[in-house]
Protein backbone atom coordinates (compact mmCIF):
# COMPACT_ATOMS: atom_id res chain seq x y z
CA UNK A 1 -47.83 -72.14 -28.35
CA UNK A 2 -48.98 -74.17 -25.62
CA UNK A 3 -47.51 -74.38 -22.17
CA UNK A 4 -47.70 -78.20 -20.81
CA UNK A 5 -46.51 -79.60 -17.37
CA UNK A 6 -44.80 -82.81 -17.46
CA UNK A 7 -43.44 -85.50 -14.70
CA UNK A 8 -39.76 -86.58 -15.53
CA UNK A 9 -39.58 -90.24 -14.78
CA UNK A 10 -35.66 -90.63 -14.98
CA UNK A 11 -32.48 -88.69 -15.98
CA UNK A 12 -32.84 -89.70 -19.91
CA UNK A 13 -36.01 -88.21 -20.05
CA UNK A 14 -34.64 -85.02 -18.79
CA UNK A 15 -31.55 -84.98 -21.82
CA UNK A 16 -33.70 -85.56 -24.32
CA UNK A 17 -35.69 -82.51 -23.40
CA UNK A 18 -32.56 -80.86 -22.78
CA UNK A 19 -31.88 -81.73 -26.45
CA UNK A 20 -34.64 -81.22 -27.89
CA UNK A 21 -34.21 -77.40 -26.24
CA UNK A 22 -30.65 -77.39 -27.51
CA UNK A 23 -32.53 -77.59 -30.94
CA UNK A 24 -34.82 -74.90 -30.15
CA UNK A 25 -37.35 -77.14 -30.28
CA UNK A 26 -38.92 -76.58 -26.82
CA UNK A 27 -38.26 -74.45 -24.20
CA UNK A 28 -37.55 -75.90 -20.82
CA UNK A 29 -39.23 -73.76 -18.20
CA UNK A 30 -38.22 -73.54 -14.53
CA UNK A 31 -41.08 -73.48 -11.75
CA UNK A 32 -41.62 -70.98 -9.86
CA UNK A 33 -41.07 -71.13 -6.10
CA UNK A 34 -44.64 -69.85 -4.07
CA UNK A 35 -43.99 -66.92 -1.48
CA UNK A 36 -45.13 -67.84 1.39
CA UNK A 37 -46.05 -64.18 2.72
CA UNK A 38 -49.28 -62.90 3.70
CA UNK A 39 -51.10 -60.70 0.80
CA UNK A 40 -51.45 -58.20 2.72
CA UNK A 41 -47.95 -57.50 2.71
CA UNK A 42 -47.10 -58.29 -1.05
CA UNK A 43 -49.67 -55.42 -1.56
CA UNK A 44 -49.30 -53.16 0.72
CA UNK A 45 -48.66 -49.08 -0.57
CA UNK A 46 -49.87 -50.47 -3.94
CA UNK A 47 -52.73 -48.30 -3.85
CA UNK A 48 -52.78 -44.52 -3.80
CA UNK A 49 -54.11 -43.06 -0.77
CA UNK A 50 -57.29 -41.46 -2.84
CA UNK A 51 -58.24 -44.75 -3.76
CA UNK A 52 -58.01 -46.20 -0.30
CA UNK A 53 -59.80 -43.34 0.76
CA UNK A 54 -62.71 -43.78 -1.61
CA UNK A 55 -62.88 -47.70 -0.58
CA UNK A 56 -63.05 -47.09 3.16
CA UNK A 57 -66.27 -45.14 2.35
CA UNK A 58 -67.73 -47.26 0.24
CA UNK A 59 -67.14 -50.38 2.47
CA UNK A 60 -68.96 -47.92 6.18
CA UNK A 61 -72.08 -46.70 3.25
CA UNK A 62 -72.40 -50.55 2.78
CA UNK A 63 -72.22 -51.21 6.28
CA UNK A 64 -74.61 -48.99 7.41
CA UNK A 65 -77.37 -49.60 4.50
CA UNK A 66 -77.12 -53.62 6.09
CA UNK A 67 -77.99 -52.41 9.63
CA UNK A 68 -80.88 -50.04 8.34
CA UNK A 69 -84.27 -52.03 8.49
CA UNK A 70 -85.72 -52.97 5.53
CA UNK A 71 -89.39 -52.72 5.95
């Protein structure tokens, strides 16, 4: 099925979705509220340490093949 956002204009609106969810017609979802936090935060320890590891070297081999000269 679809997933649509919609603007309730006034109150009836609102009951006849209600209703028409009573009916298991539709499914009235609620939103979501947005965290706020920095991503480094939400995501911190989600990585094992051997990963990590193996990122940090990737990322200083990168660096140093961008300060090599290319001629």
């Amino acid at each position: 099925m679809k997933t649509l956002h919609i603007e309730i204009k006034n109150a009836k609106a609102y009951k006849l979705l209600k209703n028409l969810e009573d009916l298991d017609l539709i499914k009235v979802l609620k939103k979501k509220k947005k965290t706020t936090g920095l991503l480094s935060e939400k995501y911190a320890g989600s990585l094992p340490d051997s990963i990590i590891d193996g990122l940090h070297d990737q990322v200083a081999e990168a660096r140093e093949s961008w300060e090599r000269p290319t001629i």
